[in-house]
Protein backbone atom coordinates (compact mmCIF):
# COMPACT_ATOMS: atom_id res chain seq x y z
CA UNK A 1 -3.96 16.44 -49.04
CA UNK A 2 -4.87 19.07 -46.32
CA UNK A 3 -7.50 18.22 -43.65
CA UNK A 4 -9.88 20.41 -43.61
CA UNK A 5 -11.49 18.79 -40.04
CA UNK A 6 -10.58 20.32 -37.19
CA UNK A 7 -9.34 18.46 -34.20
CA UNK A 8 -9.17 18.78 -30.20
CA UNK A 9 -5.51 19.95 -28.97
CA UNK A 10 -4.73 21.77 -32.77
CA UNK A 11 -5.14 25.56 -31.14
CA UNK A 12 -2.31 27.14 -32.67
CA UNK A 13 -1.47 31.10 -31.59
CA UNK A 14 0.72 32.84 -34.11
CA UNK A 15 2.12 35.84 -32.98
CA UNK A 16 4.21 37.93 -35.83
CA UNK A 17 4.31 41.86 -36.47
CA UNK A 18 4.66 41.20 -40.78
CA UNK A 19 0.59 40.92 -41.15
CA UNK A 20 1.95 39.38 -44.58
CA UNK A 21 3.65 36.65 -42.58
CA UNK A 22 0.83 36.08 -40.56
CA UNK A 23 -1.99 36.05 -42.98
CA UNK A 24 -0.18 33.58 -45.47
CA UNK A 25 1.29 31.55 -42.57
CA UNK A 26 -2.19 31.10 -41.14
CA UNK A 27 -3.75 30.38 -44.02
CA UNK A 28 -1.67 27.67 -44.46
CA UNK A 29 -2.17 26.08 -40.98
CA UNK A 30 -5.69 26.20 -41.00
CA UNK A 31 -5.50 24.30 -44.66
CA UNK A 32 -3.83 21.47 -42.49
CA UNK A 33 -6.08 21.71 -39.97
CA UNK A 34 -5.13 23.75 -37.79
CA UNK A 35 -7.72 25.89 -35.76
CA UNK A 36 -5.27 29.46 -35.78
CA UNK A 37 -5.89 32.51 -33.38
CA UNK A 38 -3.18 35.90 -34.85
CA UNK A 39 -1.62 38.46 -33.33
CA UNK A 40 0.30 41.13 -34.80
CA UNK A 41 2.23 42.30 -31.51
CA UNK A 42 3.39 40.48 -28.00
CA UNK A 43 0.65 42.80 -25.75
CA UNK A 44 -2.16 41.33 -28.09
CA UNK A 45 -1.28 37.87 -27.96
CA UNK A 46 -0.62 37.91 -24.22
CA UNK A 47 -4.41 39.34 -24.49
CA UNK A 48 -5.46 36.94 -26.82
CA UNK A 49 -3.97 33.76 -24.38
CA UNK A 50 -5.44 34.68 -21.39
CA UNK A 51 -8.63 35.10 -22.91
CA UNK A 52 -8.31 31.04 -24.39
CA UNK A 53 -5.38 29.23 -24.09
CA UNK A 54 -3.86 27.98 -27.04
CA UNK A 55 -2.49 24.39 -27.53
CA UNK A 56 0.88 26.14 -28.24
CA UNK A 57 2.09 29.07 -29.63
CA UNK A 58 4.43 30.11 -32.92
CA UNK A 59 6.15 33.63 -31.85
CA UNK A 60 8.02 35.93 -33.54
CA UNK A 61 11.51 36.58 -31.83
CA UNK A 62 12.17 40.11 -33.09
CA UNK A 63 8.73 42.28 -32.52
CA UNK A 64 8.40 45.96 -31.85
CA UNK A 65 7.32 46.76 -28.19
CA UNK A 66 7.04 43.15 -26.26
CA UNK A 67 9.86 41.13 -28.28
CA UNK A 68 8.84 37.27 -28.70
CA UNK A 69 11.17 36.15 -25.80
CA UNK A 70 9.23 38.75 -23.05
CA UNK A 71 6.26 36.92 -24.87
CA UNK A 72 7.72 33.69 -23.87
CA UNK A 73 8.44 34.24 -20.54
CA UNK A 74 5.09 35.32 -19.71
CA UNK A 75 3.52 32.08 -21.25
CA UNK A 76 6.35 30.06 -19.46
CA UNK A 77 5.96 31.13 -15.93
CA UNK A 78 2.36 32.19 -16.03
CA UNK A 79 0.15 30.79 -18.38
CA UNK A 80 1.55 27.49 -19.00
CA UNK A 81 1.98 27.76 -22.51
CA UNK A 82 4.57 25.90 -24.70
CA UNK A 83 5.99 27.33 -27.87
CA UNK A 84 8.21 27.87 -30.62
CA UNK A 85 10.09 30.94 -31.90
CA UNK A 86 9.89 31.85 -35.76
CA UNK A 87 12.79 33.95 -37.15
CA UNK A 88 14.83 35.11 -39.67
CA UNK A 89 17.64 34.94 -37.84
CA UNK A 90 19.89 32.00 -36.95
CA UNK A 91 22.48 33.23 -34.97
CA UNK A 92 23.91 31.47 -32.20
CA UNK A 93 23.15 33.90 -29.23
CA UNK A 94 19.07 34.48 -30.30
CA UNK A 95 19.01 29.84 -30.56
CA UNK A 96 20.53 30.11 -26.57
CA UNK A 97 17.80 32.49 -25.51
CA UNK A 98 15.50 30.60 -27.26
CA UNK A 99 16.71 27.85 -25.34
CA UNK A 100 16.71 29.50 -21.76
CA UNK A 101 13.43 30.47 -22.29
CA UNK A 102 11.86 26.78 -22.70
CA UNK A 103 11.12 26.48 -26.51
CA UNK A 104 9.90 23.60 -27.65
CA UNK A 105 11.88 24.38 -30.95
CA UNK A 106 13.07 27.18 -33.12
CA UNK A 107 11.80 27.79 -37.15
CA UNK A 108 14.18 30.44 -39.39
CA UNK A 109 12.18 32.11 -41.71
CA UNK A 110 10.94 31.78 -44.84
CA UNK A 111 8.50 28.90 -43.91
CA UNK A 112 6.86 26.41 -45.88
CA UNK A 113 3.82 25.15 -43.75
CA UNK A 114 3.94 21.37 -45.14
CA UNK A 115 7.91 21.46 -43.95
CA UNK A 116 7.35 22.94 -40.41
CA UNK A 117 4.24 20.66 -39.68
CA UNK A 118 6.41 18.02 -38.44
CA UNK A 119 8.16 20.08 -35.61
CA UNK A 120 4.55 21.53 -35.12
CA UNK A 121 3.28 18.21 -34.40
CA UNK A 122 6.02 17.27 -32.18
CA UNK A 123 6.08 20.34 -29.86
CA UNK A 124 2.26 19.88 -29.87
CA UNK A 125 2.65 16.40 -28.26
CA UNK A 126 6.10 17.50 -26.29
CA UNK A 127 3.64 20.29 -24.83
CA UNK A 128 0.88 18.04 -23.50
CA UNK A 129 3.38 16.03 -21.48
CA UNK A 130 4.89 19.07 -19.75
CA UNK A 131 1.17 20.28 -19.33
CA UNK A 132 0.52 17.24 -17.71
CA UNK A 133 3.73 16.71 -15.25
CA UNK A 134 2.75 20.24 -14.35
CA UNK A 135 -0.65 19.88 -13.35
CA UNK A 136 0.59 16.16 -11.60
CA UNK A 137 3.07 18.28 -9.67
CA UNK A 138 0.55 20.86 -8.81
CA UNK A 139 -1.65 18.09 -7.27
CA UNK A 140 0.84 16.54 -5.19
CA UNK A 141 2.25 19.76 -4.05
CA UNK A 142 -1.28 21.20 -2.81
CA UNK A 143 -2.04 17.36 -1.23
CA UNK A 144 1.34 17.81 0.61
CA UNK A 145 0.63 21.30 1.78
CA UNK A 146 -2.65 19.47 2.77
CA UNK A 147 -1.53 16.68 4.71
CA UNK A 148 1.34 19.15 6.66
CA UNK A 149 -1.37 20.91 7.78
CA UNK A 150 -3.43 18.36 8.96
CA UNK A 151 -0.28 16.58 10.96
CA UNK A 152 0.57 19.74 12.36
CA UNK A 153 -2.95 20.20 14.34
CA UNK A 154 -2.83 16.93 14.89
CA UNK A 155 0.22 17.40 16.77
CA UNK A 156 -1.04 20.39 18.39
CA UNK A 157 -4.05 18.65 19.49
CA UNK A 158 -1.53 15.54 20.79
CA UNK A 159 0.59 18.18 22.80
CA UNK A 160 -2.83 19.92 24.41
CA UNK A 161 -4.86 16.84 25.10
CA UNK A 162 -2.12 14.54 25.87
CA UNK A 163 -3.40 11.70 23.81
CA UNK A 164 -2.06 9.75 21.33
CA UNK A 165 -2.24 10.67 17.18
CA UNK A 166 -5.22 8.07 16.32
CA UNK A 167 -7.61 9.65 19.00
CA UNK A 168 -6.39 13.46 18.11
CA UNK A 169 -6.92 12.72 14.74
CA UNK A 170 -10.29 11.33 15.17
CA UNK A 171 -10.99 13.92 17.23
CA UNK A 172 -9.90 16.89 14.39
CA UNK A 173 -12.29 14.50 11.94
CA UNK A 174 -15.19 14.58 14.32
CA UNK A 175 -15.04 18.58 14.98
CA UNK A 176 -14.52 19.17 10.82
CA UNK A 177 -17.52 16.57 10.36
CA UNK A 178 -19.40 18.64 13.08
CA UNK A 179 -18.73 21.98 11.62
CA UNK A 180 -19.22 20.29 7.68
CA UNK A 181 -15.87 22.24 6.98
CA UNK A 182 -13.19 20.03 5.35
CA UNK A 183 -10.40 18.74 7.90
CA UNK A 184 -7.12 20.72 6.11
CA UNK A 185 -9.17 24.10 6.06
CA UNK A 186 -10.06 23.96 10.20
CA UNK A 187 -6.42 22.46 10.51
CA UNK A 188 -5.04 25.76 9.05
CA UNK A 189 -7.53 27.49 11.50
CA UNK A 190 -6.15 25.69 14.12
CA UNK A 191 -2.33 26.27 13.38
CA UNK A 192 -3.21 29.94 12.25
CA UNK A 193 -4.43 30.57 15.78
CA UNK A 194 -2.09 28.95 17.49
CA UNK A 195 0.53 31.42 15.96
CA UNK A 196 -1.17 34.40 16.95
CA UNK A 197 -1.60 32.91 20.81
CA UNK A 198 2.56 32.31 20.65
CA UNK A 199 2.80 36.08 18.90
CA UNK A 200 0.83 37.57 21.65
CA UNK A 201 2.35 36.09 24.92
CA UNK A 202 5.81 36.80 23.10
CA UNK A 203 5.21 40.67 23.21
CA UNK A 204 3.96 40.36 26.86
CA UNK A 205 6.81 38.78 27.66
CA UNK A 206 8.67 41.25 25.80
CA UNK A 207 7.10 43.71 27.32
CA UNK A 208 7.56 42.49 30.88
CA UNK A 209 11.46 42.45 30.25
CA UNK A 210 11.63 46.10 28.97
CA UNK A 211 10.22 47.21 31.91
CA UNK A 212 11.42 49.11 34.78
């Protein structure tokens, strides 16, 4: 029997240009529970993501305009959203794109909803774990640009003061504490004018050579 209670992560985006499709295929989902945003063309569900991120997306591979892959692409490398392609085609060549482009799966049409729930389902939970490892990498990326920043003023302040890396960190803590600025945002102050000190003696010095 359908569940007509909707539940957290069931945000479906359905993206076809048959409005016939659409409307019957939506119905369905939302019958099952599914809360459904639709989109009859790849510009207005590119609008429609930004706008509130669906929990995944159902696209059309063969649209007028913005096809479903340049759809895909866009939610791949910029809005982090997973998805599967609906189509009426099975061919080899349009199931490797489908591929390259990072779908979660691939649905020929016609569609029954109750069939396709399954595959729904599992892309749903397959998306949540690549959302996840993506925001994990995220964080350890940014905490590893944050902690080469830090070592490199720490080093700079090592090299200046001739002192060893406990004391120059200490000493980077006690001027961030002093200044109530966090220590990887005046380390990047540091380094940043550092650079431009090294930039400006190497024109002098440049300019010293050239002349006569």
């Amino acid at each position: 029997m359908p569940n007509s209670t909707l539940s957290p992560g069931k945000r479906v985006l359905l993206v076809d240009d048959d409005r016939l499709i659409v409307t019957t295929l939506a119905r369905g989902l939302r019958n099952h529970g599914y809360a459904v945003k639709e989109a009859t063309s790849g510009g207005d569900a590119i609008a429609l993501a930004q706008q509130d991120a669906p929990e995944i997306a159902l696209l059309d591979v063969r649209m007028a305009g913005l096809s479903g892959l340049d759809v895909a692409r866009v939610f791949r490398d910029q809005l982090n959203i997973p998805f599967l392609f609906l189509s009426a085609y099975g061919d080899a060549d349009i199931v490797r794109q489908a591929a390259e482009c990072g779908a979660l799966g691939y649905l020929v049409k016609p569609l029954d909803v109750a069939q396709i729930i399954p595959a729904l389902e599992s892309a749903l939970a397959r998306g949540r774990d690549i959302r996840a490892l993506r925001e994990t990498e995220s964080q350890l990326n940014a905490a590893l640009a944050t902690s080469r920043e830090t070592s490199t003023a720490v080093g700079i302040l090592m090299a200046r003061d001739h002192i060893d890396r406990e004391s120059a960190f200490n000493q980077l803590r006690s001027h961030a504490r002093a200044q109530r600025r966090k220590i990887h945002e005046l380390s990047a102050e540091m380094i940043a004018a550092l650079e431009t000190m090294n930039a400006i003696s190497g024109e002098e010095k440049k300019g010293r050579s050239g002349s006569c």
